[in-house]
N, C-alpha and C. Protein backbone atom coordinates (compact mmCIF):
# COMPACT_ATOMS: atom_id res chain seq x y z
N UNK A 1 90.01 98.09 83.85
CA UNK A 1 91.40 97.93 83.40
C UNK A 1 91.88 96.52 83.73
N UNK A 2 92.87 96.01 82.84
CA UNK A 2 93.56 94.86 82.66
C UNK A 2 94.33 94.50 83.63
N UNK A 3 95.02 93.61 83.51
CA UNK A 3 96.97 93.39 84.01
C UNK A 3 97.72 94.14 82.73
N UNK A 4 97.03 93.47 81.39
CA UNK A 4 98.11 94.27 80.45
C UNK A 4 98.22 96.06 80.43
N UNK A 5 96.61 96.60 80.76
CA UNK A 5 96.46 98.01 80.30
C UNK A 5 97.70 98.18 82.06
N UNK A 6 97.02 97.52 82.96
CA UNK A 6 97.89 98.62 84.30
C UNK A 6 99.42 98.20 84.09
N UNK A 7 99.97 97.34 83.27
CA UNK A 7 101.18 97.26 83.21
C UNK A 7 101.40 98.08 82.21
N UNK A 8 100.91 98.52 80.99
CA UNK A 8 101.39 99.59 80.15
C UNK A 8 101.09 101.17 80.94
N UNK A 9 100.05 101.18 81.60
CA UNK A 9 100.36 102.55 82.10
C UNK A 9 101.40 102.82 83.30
N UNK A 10 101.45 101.68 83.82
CA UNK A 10 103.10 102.17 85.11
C UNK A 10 104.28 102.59 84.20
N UNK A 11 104.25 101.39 82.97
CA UNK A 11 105.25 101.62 82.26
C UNK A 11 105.64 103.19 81.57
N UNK A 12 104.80 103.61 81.14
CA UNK A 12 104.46 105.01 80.81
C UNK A 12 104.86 106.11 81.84
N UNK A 13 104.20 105.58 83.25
CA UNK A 13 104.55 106.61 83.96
C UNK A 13 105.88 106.26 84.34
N UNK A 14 106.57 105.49 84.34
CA UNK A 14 108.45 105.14 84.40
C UNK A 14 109.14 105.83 83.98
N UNK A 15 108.65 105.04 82.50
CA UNK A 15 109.62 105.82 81.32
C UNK A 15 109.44 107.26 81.36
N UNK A 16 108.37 107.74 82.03
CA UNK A 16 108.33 109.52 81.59
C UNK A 16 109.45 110.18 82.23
N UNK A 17 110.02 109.75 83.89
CA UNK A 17 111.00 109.71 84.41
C UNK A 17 112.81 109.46 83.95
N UNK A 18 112.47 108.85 82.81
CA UNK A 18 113.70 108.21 82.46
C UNK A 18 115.05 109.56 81.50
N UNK A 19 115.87 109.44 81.76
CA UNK A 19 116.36 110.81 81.51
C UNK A 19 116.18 111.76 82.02
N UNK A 20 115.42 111.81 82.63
CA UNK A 20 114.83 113.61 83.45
C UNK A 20 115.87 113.69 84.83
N UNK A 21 115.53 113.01 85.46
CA UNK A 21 115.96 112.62 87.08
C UNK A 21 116.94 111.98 87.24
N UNK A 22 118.10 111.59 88.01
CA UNK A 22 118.86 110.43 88.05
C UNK A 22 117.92 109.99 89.42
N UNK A 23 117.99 108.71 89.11
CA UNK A 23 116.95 108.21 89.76
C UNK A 23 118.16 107.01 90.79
N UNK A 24 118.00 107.39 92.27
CA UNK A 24 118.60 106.12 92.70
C UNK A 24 117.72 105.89 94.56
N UNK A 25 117.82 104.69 94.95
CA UNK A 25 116.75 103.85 95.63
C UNK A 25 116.64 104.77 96.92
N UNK A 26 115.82 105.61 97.46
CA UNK A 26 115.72 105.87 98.97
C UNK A 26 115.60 104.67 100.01
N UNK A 27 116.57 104.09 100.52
CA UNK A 27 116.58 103.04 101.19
C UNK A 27 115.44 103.35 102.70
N UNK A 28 115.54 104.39 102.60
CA UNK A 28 114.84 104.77 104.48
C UNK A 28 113.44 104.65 103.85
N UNK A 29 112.49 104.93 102.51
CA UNK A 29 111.31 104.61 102.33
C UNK A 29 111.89 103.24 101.47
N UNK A 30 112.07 102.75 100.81
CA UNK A 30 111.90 101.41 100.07
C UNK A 30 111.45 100.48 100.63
N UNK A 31 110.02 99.47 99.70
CA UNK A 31 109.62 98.32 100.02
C UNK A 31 109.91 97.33 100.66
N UNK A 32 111.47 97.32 100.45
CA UNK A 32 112.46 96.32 100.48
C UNK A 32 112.89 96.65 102.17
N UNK A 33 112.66 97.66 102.61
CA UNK A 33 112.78 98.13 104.21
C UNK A 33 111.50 98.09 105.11
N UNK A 34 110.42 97.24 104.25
CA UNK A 34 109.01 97.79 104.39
C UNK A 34 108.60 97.80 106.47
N UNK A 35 109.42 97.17 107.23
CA UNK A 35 109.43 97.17 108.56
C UNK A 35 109.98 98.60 109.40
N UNK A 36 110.70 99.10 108.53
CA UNK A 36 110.65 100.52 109.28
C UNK A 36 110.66 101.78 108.59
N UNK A 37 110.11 101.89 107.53
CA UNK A 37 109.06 102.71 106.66
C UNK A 37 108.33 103.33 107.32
N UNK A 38 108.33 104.68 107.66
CA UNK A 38 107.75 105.68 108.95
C UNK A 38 106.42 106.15 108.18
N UNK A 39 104.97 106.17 108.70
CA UNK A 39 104.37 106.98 108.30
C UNK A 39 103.71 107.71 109.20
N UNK A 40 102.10 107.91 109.71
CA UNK A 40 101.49 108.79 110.34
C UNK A 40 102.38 109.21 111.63
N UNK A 41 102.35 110.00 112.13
CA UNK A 41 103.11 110.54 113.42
C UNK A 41 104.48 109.88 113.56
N UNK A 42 105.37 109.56 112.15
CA UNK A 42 106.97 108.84 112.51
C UNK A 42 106.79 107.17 112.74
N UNK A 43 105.43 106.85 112.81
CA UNK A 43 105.63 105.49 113.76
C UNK A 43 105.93 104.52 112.21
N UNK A 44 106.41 103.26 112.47
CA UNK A 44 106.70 102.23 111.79
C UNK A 44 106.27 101.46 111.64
N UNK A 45 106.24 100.41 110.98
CA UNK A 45 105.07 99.03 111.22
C UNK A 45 106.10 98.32 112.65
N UNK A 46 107.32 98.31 112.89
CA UNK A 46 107.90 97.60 113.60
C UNK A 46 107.96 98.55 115.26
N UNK A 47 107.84 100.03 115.09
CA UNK A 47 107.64 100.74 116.52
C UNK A 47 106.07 100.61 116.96
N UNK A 48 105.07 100.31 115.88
CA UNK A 48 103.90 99.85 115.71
C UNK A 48 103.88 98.79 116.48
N UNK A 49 104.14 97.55 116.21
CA UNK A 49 104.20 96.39 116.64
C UNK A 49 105.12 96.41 118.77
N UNK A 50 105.98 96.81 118.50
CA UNK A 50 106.40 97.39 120.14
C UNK A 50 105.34 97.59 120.82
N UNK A 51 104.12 98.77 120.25
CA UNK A 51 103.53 99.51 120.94
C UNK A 51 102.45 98.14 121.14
N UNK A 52 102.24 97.48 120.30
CA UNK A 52 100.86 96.24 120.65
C UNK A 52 101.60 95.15 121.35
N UNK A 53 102.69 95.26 121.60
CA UNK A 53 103.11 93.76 122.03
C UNK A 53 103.22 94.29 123.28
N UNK A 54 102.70 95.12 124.25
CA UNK A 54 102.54 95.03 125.23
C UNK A 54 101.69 94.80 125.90
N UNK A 55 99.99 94.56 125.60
CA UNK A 55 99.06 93.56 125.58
C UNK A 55 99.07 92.34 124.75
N UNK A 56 99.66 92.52 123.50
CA UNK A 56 99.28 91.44 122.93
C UNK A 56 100.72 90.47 122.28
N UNK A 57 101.82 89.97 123.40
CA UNK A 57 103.12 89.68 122.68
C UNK A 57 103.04 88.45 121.98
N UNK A 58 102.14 87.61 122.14
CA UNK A 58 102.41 86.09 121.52
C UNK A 58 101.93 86.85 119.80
N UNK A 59 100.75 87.57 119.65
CA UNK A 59 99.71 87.64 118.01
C UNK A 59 101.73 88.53 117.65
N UNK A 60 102.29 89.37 118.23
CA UNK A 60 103.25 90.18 117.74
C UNK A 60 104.52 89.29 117.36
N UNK A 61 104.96 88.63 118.46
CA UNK A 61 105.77 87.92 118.12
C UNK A 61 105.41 86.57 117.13
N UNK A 62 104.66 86.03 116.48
CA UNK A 62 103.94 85.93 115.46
C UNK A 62 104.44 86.60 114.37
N UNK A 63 103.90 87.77 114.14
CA UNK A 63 103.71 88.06 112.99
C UNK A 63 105.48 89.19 112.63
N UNK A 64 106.34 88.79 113.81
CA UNK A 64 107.18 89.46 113.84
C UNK A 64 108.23 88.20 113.04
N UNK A 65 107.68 87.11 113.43
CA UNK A 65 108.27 85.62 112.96
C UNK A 65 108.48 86.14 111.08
N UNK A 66 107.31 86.39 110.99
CA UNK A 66 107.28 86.37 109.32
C UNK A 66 108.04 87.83 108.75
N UNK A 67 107.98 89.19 109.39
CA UNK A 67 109.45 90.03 109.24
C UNK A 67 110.31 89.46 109.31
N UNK A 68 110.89 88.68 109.80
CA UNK A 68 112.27 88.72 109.85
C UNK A 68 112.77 87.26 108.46
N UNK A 69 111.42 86.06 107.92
CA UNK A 69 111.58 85.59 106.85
C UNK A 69 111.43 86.26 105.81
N UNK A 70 110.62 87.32 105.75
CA UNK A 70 110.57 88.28 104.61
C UNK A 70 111.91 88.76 104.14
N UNK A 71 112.33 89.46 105.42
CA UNK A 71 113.81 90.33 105.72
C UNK A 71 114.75 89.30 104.55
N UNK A 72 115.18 88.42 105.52
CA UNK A 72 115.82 87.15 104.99
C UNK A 72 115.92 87.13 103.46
N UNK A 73 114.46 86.87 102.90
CA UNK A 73 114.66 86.48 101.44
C UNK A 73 115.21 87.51 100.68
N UNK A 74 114.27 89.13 100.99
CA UNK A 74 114.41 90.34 100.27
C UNK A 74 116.07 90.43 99.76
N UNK A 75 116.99 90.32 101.35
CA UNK A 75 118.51 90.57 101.31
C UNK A 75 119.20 89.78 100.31
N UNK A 76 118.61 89.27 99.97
CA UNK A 76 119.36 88.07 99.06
C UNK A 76 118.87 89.08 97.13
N UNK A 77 117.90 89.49 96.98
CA UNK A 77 117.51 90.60 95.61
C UNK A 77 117.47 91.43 96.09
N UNK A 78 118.30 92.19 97.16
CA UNK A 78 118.39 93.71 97.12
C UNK A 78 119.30 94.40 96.26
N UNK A 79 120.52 93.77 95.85
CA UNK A 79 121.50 94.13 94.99
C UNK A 79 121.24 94.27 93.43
N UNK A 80 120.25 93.49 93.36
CA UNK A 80 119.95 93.28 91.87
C UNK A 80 118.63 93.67 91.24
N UNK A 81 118.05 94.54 92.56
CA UNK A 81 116.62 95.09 92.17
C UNK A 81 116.73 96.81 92.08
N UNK A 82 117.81 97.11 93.05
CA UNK A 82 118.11 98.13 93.03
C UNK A 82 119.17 99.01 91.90
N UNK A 83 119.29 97.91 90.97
CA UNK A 83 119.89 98.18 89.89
C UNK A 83 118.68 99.11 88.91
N UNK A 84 117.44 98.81 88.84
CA UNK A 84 116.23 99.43 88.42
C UNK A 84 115.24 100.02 89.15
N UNK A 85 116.18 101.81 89.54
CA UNK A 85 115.11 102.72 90.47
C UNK A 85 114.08 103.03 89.21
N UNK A 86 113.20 103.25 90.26
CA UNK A 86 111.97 104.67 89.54
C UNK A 86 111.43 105.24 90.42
N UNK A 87 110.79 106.24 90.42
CA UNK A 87 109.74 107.41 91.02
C UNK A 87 108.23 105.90 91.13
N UNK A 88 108.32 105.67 92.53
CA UNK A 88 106.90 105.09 92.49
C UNK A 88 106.13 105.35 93.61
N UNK A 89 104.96 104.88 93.31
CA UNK A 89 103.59 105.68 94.28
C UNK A 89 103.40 104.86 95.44
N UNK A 90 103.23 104.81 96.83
CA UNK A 90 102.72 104.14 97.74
C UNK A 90 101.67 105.05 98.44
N UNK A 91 100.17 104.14 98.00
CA UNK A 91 99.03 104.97 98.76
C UNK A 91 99.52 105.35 100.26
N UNK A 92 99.05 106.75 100.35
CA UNK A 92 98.49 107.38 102.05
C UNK A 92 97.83 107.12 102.45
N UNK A 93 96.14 107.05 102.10
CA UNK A 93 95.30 106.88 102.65
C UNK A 93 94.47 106.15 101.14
N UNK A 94 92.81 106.10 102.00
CA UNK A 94 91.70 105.96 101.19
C UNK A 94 91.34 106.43 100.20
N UNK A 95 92.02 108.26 100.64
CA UNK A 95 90.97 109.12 99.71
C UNK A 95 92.20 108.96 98.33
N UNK A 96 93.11 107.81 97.82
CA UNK A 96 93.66 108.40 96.50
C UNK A 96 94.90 108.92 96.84
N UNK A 97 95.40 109.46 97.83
CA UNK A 97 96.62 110.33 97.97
C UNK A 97 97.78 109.37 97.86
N UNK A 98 98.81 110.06 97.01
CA UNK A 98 100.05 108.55 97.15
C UNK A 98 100.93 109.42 97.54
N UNK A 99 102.20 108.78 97.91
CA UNK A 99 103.59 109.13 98.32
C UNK A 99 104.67 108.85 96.95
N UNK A 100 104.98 110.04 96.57
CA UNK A 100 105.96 109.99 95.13
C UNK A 100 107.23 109.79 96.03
N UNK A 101 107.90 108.58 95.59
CA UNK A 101 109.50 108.43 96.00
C UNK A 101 110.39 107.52 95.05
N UNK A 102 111.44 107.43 95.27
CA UNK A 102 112.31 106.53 94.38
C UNK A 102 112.40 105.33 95.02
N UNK A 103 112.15 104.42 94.46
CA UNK A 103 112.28 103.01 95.07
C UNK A 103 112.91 102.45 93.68
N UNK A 104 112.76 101.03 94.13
CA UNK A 104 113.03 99.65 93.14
C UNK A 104 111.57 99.88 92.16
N UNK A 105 111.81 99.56 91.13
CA UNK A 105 110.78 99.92 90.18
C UNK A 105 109.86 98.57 90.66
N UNK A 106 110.03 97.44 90.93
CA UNK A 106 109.27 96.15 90.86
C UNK A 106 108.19 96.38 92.29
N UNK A 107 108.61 98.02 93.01
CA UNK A 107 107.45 97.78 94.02
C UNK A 107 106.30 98.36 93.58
N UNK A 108 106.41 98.97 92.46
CA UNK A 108 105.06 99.30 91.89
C UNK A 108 104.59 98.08 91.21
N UNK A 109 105.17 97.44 90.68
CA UNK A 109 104.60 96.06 90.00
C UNK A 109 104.09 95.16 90.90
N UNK A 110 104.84 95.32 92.04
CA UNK A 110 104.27 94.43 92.96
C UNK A 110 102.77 94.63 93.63
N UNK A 111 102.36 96.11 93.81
CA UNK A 111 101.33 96.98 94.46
C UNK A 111 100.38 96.67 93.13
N UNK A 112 100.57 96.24 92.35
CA UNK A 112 99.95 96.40 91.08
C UNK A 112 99.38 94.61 91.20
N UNK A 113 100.35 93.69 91.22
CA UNK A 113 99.91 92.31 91.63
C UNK A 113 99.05 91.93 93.14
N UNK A 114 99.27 93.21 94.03
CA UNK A 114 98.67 92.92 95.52
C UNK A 114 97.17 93.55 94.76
N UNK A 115 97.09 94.01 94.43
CA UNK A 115 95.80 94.44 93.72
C UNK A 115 94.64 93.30 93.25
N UNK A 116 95.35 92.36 92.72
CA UNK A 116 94.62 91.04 92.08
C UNK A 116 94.98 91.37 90.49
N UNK A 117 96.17 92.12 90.15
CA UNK A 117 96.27 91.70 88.67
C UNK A 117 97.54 90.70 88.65
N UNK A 118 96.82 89.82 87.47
CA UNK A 118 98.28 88.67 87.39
C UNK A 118 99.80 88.96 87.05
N UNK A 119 100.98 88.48 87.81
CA UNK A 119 102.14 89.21 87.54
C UNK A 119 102.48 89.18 86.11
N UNK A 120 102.19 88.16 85.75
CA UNK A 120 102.01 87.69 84.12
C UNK A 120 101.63 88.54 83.31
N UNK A 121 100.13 89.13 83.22
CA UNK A 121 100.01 89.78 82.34
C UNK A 121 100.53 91.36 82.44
N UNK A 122 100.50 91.64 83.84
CA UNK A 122 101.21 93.29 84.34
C UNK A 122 102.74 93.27 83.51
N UNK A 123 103.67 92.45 83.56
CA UNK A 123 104.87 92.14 82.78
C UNK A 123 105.09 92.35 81.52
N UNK A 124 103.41 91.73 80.81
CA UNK A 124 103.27 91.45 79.75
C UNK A 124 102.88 92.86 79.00
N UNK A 125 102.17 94.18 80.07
CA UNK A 125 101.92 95.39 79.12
C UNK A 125 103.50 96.06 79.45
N UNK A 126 103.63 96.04 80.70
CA UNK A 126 105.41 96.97 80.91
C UNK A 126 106.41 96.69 80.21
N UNK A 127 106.57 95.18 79.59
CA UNK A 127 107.61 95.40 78.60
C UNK A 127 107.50 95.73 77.28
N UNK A 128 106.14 95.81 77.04
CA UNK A 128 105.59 97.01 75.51
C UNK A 128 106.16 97.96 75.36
N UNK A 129 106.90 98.40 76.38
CA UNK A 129 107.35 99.98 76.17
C UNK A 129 108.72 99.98 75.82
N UNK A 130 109.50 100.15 74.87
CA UNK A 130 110.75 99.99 74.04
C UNK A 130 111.85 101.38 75.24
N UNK A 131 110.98 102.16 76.02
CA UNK A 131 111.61 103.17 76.66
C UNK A 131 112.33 102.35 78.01
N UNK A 132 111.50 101.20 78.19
CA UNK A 132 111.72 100.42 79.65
C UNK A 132 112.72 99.54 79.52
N UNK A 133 113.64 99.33 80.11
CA UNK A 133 114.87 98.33 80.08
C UNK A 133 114.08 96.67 80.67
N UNK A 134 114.06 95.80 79.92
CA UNK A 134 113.80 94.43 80.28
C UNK A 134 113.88 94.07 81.89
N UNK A 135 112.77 93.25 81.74
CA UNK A 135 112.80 92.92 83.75
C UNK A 135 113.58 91.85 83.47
N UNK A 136 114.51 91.49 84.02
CA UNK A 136 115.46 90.31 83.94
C UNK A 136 114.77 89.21 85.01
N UNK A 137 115.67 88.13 84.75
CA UNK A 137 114.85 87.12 85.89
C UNK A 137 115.16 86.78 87.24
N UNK A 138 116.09 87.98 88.15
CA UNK A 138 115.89 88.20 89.12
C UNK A 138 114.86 88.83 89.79
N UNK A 139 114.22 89.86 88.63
CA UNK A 139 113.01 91.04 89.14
C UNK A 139 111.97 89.72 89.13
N UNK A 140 112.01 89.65 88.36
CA UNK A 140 110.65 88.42 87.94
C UNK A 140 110.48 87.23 89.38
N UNK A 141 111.28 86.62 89.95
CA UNK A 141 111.49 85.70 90.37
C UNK A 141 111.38 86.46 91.85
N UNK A 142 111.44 88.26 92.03
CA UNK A 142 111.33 88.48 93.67
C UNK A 142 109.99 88.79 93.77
N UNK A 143 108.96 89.63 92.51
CA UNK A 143 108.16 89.80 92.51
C UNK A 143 106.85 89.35 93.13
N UNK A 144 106.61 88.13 93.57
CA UNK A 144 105.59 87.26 94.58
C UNK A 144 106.29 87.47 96.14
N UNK A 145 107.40 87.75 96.18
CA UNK A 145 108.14 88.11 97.50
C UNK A 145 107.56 89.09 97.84
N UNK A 146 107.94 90.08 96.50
CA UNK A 146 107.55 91.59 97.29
C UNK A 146 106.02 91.83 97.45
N UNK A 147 104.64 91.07 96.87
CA UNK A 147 103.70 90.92 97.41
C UNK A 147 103.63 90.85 98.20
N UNK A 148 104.08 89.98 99.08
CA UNK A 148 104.03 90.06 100.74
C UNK A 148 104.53 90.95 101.60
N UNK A 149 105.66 91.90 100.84
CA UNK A 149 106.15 93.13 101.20
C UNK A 149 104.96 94.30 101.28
N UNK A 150 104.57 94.19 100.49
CA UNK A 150 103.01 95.03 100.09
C UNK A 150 101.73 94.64 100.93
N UNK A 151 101.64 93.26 101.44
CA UNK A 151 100.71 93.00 102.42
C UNK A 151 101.24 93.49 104.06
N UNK A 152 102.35 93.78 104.17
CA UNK A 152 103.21 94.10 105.38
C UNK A 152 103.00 95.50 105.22
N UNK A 153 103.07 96.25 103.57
CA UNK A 153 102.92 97.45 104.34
C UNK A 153 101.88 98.50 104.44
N UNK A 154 100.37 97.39 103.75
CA UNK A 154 98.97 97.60 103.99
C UNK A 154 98.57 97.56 105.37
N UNK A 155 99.86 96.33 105.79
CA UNK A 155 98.99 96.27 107.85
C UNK A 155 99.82 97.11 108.29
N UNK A 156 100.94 97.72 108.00
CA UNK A 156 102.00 99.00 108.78
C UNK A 156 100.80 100.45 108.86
N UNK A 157 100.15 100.39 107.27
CA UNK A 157 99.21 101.18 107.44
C UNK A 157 98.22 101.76 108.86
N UNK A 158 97.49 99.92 108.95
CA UNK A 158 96.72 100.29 109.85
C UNK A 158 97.34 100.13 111.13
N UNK A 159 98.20 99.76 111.47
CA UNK A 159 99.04 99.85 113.02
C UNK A 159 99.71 101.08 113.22
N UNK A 160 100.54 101.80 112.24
CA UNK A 160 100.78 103.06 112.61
C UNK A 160 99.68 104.10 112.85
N UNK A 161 98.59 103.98 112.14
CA UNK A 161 97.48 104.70 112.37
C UNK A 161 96.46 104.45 113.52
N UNK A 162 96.56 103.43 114.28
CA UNK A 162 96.06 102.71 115.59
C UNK A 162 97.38 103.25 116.76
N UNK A 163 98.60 102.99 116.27
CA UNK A 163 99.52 103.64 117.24
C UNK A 163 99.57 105.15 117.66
N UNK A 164 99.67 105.72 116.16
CA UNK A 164 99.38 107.11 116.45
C UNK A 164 98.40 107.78 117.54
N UNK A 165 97.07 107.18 117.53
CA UNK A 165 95.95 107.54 117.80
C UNK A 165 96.07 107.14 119.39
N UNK A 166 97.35 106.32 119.60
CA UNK A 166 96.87 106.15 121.20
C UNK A 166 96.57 105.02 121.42
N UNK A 167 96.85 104.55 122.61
CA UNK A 167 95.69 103.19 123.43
C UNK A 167 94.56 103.74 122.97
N UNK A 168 93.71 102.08 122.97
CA UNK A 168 92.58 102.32 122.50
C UNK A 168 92.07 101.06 121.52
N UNK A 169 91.45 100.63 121.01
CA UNK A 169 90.64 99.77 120.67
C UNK A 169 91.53 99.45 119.20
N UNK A 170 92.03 97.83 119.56
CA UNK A 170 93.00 97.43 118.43
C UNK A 170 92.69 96.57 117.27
N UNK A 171 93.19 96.55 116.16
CA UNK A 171 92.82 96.18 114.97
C UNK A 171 92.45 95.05 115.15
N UNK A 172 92.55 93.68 116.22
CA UNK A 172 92.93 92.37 116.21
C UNK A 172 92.41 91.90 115.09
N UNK A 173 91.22 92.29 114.71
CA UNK A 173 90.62 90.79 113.66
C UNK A 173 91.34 91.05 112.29
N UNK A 174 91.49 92.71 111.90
CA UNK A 174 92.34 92.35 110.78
C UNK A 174 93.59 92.22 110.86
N UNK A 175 94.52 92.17 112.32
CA UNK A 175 95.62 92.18 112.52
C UNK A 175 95.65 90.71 112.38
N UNK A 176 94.86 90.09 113.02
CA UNK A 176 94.73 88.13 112.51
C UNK A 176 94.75 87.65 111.26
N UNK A 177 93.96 88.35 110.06
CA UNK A 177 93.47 88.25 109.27
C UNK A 177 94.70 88.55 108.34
N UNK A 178 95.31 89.51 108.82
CA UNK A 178 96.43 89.57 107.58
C UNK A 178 97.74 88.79 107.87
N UNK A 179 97.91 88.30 109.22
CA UNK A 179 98.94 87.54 109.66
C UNK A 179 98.72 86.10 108.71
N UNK A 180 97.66 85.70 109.02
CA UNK A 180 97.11 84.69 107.74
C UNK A 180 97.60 84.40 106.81
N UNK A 181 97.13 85.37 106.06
CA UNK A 181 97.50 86.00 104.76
C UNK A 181 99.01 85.78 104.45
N UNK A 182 99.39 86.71 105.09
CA UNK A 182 101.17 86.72 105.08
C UNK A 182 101.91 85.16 105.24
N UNK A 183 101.21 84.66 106.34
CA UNK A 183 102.24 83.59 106.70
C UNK A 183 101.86 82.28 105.26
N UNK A 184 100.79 82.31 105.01
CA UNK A 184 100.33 81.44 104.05
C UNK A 184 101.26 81.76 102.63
N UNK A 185 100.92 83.30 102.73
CA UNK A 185 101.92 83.59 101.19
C UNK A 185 103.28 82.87 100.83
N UNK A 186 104.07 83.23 102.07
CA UNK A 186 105.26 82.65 102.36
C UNK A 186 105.75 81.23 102.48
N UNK A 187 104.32 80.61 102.95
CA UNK A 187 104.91 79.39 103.14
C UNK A 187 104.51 78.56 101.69
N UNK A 188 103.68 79.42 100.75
CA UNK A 188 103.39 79.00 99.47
C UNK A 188 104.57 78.87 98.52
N UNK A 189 105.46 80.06 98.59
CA UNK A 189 106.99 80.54 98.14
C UNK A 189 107.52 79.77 98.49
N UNK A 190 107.30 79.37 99.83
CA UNK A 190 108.87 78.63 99.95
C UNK A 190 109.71 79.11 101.05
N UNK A 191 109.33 80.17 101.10
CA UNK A 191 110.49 81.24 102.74
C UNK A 191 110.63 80.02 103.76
N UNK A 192 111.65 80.24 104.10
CA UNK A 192 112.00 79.38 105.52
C UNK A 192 111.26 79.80 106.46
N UNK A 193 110.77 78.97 107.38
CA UNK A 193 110.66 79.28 108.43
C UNK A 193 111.58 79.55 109.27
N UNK A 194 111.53 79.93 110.37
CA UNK A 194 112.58 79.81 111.80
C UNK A 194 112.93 78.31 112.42
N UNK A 195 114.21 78.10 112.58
CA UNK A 195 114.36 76.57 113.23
C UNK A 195 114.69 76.57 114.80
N UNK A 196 115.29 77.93 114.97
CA UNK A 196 115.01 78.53 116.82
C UNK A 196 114.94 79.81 117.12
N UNK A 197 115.37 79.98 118.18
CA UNK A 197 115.31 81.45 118.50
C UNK A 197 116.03 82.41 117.75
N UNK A 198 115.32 83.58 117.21
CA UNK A 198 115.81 84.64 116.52
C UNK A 198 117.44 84.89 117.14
N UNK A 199 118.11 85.73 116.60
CA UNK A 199 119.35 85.53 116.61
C UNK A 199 119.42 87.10 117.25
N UNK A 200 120.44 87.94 117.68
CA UNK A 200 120.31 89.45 117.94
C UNK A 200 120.25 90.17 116.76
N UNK A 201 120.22 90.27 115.67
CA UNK A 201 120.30 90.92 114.54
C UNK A 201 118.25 90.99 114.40
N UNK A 202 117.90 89.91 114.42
CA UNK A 202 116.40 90.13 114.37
C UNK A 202 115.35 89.95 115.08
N UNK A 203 115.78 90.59 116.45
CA UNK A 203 114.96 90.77 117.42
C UNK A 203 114.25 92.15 117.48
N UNK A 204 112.81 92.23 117.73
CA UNK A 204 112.56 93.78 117.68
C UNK A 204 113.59 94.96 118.54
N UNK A 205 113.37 96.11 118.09
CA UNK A 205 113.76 97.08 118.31
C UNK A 205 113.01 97.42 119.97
N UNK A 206 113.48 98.30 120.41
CA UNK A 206 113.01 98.51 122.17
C UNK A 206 111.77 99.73 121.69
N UNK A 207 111.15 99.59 122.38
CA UNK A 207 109.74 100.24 122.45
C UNK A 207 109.88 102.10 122.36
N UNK A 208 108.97 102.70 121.81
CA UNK A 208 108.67 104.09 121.90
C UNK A 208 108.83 104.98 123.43
């Protein structure tokens, strides 16, 4: 499959939604919250991160640097993304299982670009569908944002599932590996960095 075919079939599965449901954003799961998005045993990527920053606070506070630029940009297209809910999928696990919820429709587009299809052509099959209301050029323009939203909540994955499980032998190399990732994305975009100390609004939360 394409960018164009996986952008005509999200589109499909949208529009099948459209009229059926009133569809509006679950803020406590949405992308756009992707730092305290609860999964295995309640834990969060951010009660996650508590639980490792007590061996490991410099790699946490790190990668806690780039939550709170993420945070930052998202707040600025939350008003105008949430204008276009849908029913979308965020994998559980390996085996295929997803989580059906209402979000911002662009986080399936986005899960769809973290994939390796181009946002370009994914755009290019979803607006084939005469059922789908036009992505305007706010969606368009957060869409490489929310990639990195989607790489945040591939590593929430594996930290809630390392937290759950207990002390015990920690992700570091892909916890390095995706900090990478992330911080590079961002600084490709454009996100600000930090110019000093976090402020009280975006300091972590107190530990489990």
């Amino acid at each position: 499959m394409n960018g164009v075919q996986a952008g005509r079939a999200l589109a499909e599965r949208h529009g099948a939604d459209t009229g059926i449901n009133q569809i509006s954003v679950d803020r406590g799961r949405s992308l756009l919250n992707f730092s305290e998005v609860t999964g295995v045993g309640d834990w969060s990527l951010r009660s996650a991160l508590c639980r490792m920053a007590q061996p490991e606070p410099v790699r946490v506070g790190r990668v806690l640097e780039s939550v709170r630029r993420l945070d930052a940009v998202l707040h600025h297209f939350r008003p105008a993304l949430e204008q276009q809910p849908a029913f979308c999928e965020r994998p559980v696990d390996d085996s295929g299982t997803t989580d059906r919820y209402p979000d911002v429709r662009t986080a399936d587009i986005a899960r769809l670009a973290a994939d390796g299809f181009e946002i370009d052509s994914i755009l290019t099959g979803y607006t084939e569908d005469d059922a789908i209301a036009p992505v305007d050029d706010e969606e368009r323009a957060a869409l490489p944002i929310l990639v990195a939203a989607v790489r945040f909540e591939r590593l929430s994955a594996v930290l809630t599932g390392w937290a759950h499980q207990g002390p015990g032998h920690q992700p570091i190399e892909l916890f390095d590996r995706a900090c990478d990732d992330i911080e590079a994305l961002l600084d490709r975009l454009g996100v600000p960095r930090e110019t000093g100390p976090p402020g009280p609004g975006g300091r972590s939360r107190p530990g489990r």
